[in-house]
Protein backbone atom coordinates (compact mmCIF):
# COMPACT_ATOMS: atom_id res chain seq x y z
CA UNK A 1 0.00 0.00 0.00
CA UNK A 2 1.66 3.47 -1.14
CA UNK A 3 1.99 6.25 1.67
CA UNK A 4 0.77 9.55 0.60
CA UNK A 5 3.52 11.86 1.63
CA UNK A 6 1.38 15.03 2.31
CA UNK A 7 -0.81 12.55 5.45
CA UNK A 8 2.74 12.87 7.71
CA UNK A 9 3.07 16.68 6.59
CA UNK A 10 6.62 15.92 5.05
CA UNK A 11 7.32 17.29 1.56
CA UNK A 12 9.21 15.23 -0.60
CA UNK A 13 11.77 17.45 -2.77
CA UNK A 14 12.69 16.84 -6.10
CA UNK A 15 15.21 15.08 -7.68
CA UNK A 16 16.22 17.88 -8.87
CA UNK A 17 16.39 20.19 -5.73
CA UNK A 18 18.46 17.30 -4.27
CA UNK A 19 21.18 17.21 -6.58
CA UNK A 20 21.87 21.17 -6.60
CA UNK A 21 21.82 21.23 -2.67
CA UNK A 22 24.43 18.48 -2.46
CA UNK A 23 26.36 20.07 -4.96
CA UNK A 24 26.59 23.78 -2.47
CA UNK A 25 27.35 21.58 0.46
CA UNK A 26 30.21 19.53 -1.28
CA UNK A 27 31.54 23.26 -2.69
CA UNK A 28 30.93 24.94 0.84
CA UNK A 29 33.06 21.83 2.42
CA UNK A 30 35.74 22.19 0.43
CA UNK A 31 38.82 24.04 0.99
CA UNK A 32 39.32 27.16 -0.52
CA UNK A 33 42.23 27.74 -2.38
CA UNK A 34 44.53 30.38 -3.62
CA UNK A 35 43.82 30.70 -7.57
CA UNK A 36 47.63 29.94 -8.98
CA UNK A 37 50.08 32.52 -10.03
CA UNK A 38 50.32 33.11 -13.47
CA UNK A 39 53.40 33.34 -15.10
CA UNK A 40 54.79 36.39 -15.80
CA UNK A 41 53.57 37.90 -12.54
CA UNK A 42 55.29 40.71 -10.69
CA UNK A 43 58.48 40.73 -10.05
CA UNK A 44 60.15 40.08 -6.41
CA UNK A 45 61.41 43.50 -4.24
CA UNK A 46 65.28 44.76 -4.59
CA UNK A 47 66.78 43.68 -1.85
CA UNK A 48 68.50 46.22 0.65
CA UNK A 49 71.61 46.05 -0.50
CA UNK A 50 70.87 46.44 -4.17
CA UNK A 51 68.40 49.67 -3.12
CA UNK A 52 71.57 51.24 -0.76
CA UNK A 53 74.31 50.73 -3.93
CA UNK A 54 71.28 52.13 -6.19
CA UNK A 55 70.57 55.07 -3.76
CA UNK A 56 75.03 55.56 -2.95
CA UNK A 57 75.49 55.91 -7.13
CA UNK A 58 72.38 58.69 -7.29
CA UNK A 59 74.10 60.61 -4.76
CA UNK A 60 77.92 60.39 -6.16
CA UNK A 61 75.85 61.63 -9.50
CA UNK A 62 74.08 64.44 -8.08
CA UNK A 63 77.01 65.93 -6.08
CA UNK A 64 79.31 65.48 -8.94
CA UNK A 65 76.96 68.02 -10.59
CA UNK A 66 76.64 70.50 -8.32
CA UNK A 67 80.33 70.57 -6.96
CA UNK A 68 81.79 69.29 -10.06
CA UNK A 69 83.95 66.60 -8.78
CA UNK A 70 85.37 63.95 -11.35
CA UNK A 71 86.45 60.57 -10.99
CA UNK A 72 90.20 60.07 -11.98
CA UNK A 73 92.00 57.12 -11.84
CA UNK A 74 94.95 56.96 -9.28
CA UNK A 75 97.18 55.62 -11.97
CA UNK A 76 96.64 58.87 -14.28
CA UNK A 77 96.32 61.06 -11.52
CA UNK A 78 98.85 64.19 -11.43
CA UNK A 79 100.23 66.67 -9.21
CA UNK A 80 98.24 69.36 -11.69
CA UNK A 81 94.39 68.09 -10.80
CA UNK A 82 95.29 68.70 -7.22
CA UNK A 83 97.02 71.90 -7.83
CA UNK A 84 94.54 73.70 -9.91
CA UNK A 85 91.88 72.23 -6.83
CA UNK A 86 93.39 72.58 -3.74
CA UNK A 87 96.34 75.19 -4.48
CA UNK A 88 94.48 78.39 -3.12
CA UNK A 89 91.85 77.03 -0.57
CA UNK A 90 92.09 78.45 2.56
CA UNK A 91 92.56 75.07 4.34
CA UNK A 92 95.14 72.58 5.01
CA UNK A 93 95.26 69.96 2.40
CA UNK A 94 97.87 67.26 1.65
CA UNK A 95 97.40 64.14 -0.38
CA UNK A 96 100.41 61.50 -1.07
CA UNK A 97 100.30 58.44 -3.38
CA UNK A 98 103.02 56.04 -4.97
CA UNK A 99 103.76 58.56 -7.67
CA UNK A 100 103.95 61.83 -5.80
CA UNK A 101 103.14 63.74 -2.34
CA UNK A 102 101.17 67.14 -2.97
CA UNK A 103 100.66 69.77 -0.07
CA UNK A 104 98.98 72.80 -0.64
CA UNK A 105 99.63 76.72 0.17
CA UNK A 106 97.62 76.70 3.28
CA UNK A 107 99.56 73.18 4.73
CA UNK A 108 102.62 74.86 3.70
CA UNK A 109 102.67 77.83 5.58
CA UNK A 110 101.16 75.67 8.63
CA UNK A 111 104.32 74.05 8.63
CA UNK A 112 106.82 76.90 8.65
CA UNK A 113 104.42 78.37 11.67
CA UNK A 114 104.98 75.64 13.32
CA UNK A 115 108.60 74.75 13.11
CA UNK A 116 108.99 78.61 13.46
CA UNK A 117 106.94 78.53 16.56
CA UNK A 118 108.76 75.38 18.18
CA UNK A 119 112.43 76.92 17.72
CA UNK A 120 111.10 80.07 19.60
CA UNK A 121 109.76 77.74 22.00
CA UNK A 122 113.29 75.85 22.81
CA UNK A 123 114.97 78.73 22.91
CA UNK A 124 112.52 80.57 25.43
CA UNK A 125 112.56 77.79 27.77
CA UNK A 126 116.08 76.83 27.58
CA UNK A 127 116.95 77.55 31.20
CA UNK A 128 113.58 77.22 32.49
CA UNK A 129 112.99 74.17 35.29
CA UNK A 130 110.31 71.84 33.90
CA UNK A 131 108.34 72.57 37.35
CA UNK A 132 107.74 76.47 35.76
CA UNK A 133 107.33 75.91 31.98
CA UNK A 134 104.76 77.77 29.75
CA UNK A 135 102.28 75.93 27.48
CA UNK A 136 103.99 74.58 24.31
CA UNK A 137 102.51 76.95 21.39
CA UNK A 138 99.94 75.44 19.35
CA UNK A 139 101.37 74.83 16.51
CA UNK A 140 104.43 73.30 18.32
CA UNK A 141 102.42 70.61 20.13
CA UNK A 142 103.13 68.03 17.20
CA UNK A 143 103.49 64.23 17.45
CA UNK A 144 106.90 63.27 19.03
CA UNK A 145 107.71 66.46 21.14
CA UNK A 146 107.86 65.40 24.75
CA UNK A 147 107.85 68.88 26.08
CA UNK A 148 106.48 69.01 29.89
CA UNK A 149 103.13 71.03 29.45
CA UNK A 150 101.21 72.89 32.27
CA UNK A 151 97.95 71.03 34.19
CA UNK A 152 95.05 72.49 34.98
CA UNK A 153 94.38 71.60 38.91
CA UNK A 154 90.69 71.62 39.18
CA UNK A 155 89.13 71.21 42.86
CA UNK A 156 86.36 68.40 41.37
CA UNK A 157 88.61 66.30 39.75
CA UNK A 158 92.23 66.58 39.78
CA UNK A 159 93.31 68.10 42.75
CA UNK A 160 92.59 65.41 45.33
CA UNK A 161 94.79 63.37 42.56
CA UNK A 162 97.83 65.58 42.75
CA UNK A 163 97.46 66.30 46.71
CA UNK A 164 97.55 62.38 47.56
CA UNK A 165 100.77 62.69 44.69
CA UNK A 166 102.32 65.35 46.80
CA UNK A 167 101.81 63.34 50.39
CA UNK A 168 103.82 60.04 48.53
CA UNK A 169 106.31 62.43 47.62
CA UNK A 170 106.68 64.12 51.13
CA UNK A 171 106.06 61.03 52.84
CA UNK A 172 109.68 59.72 50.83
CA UNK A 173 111.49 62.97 51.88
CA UNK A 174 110.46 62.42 55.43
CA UNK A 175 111.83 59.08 55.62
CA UNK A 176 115.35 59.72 53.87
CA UNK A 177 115.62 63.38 56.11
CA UNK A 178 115.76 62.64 59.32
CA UNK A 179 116.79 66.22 61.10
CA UNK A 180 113.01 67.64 60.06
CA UNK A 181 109.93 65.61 59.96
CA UNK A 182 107.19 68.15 57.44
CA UNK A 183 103.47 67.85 57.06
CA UNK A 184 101.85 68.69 53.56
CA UNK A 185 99.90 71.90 53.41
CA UNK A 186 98.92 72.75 49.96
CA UNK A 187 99.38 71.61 46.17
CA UNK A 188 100.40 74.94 44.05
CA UNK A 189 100.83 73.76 40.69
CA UNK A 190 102.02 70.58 38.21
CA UNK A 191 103.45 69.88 34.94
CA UNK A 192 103.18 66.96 32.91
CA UNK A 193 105.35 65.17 30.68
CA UNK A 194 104.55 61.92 28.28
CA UNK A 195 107.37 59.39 28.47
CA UNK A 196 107.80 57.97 30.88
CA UNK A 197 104.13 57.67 31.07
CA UNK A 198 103.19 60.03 32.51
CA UNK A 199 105.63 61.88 34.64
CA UNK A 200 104.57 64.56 37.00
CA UNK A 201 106.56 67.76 38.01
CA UNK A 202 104.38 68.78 41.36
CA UNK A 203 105.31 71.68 43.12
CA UNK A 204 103.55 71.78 46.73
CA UNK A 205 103.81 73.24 50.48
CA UNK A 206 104.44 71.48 53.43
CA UNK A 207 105.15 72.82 57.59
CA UNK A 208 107.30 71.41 59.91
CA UNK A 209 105.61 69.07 62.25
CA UNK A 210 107.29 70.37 65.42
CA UNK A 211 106.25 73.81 64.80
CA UNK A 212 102.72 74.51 64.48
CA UNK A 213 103.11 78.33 63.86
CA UNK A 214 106.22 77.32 61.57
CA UNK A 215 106.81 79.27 58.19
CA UNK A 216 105.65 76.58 54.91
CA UNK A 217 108.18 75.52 52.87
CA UNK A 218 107.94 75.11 48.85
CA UNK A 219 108.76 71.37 47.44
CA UNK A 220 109.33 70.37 44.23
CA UNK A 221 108.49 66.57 43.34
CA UNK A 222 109.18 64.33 40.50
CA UNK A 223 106.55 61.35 40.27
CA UNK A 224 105.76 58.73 37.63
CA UNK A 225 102.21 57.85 38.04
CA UNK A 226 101.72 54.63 36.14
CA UNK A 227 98.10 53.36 35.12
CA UNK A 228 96.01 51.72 37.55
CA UNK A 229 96.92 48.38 36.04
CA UNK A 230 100.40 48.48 36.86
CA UNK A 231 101.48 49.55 41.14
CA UNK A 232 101.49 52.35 42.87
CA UNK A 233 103.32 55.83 41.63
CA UNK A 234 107.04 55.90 41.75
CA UNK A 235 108.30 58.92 43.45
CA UNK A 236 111.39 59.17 41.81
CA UNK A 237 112.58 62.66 43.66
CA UNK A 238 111.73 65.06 46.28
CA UNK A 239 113.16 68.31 47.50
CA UNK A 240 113.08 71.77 48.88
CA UNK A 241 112.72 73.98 46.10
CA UNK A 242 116.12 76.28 46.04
């Protein structure tokens, strides 16, 4: 006996309808994916390096045309392309190679200054003690002059340096003097010198210890105060200053 579908109040759908629903639930389950690239697609980014060398050769062109610079290679380089250059401008400039060294006007007459200015010097301070020397001149203070040079003795920083310098030093006359035992007073002034490295010329003041209204007396002391890595400063002399 058939079963009329409409007595249960079910509707029966069509082949039809059937087909075409399982067809959008199939697509809806599956993945989605990516549609593939096709050739001939954009390219991949510069990397850094190429944008940076691309970036370096746009300035090198753009400040060769406003300053005019060239490119010349060192082989055919001459003493003339610096000359017509650098001849007249107002600062130092000196350039050496295989083939030739070039200095211009301005380097030039920085260099008679200062070997002018360094044989004044020597013979200024020729029979001055290197506890009372000036500051070398400027243009004298060159690489491999070992001239002792004034220190500045500044209350936040340096002078608690030199004053525990001076008390070694003092400390080393009191033990080789034995007729008069002095206490230190006051740090006046230093000098320094390079090599040894570094040597200190300290003058200082010190009183008597047996005479506490006693008159203070001017030393003169010669230390070598080595880095912290190495021991303690080396007094090396100490005296009254005559």
């Amino acid at each position: 006996m058939s079963m009329d579908p409409f007595s249960l109040g079910v509707i029966r759908p069509s082949p039809g309808s059937c087909d075409e629903r399982g067809k959008r639930l199939k697509s809806d389950a599956e993945p989605k994916t990516e549609p593939e690239a096709e050739s001939g697609s954009e390219p991949e980014p510069e990397s850094e390096s190429e944008i940076d060398s691309e970036t370096e050769r746009e300035f090198e062109k753009e400040r060769d045309r406003v300053f005019g610079w060239q490119s010349i290679p060192l082989e055919d380089l001459e003493v003339s392309d610096l000359s017509s250059r650098y001849e007249d401008h107002p600062y130092p400039f000196s350039f050496g190679c295989p083939k030739f060294t070039y200095v211009n006007k301005a380097m030039r007459k920085q260099e008679e200054d200062g070997k002018k200015a360094l044989a004044d010097y020597r013979e200024s301070s020729r029979n001055i003690s290197p506890y009372d020397v000036t500051d070398v001149p400027s243009f004298g203070n060159i690489c491999g002059n070992n001239f002792p040079r004034p220190v500045t003795i500044a209350d936040d920083h340096r002078r608690p340096h030199f004053i525990h310098l001076s008390k070694l030093a003092l400390a080393e006359y009191n033990h080789d003097n034995q007729a008069i035992k002095y206490e230190f007073e006051d740090v006046i002034k230093a000098t320094r010198q390079f090599v040894p490295l570094i040597t200190y010329y300290i003058t200082f003041q010190a009183k008597p210890k047996d005479k506490g209204d006693g008159a203070t007396t001017t030393f003169q002391a010669r230390v070598w105060d080595r880095t912290p890595s190495l021991e303690s400063p080396v007094v090396e002399s100490c005296s009254i200053k005559t």
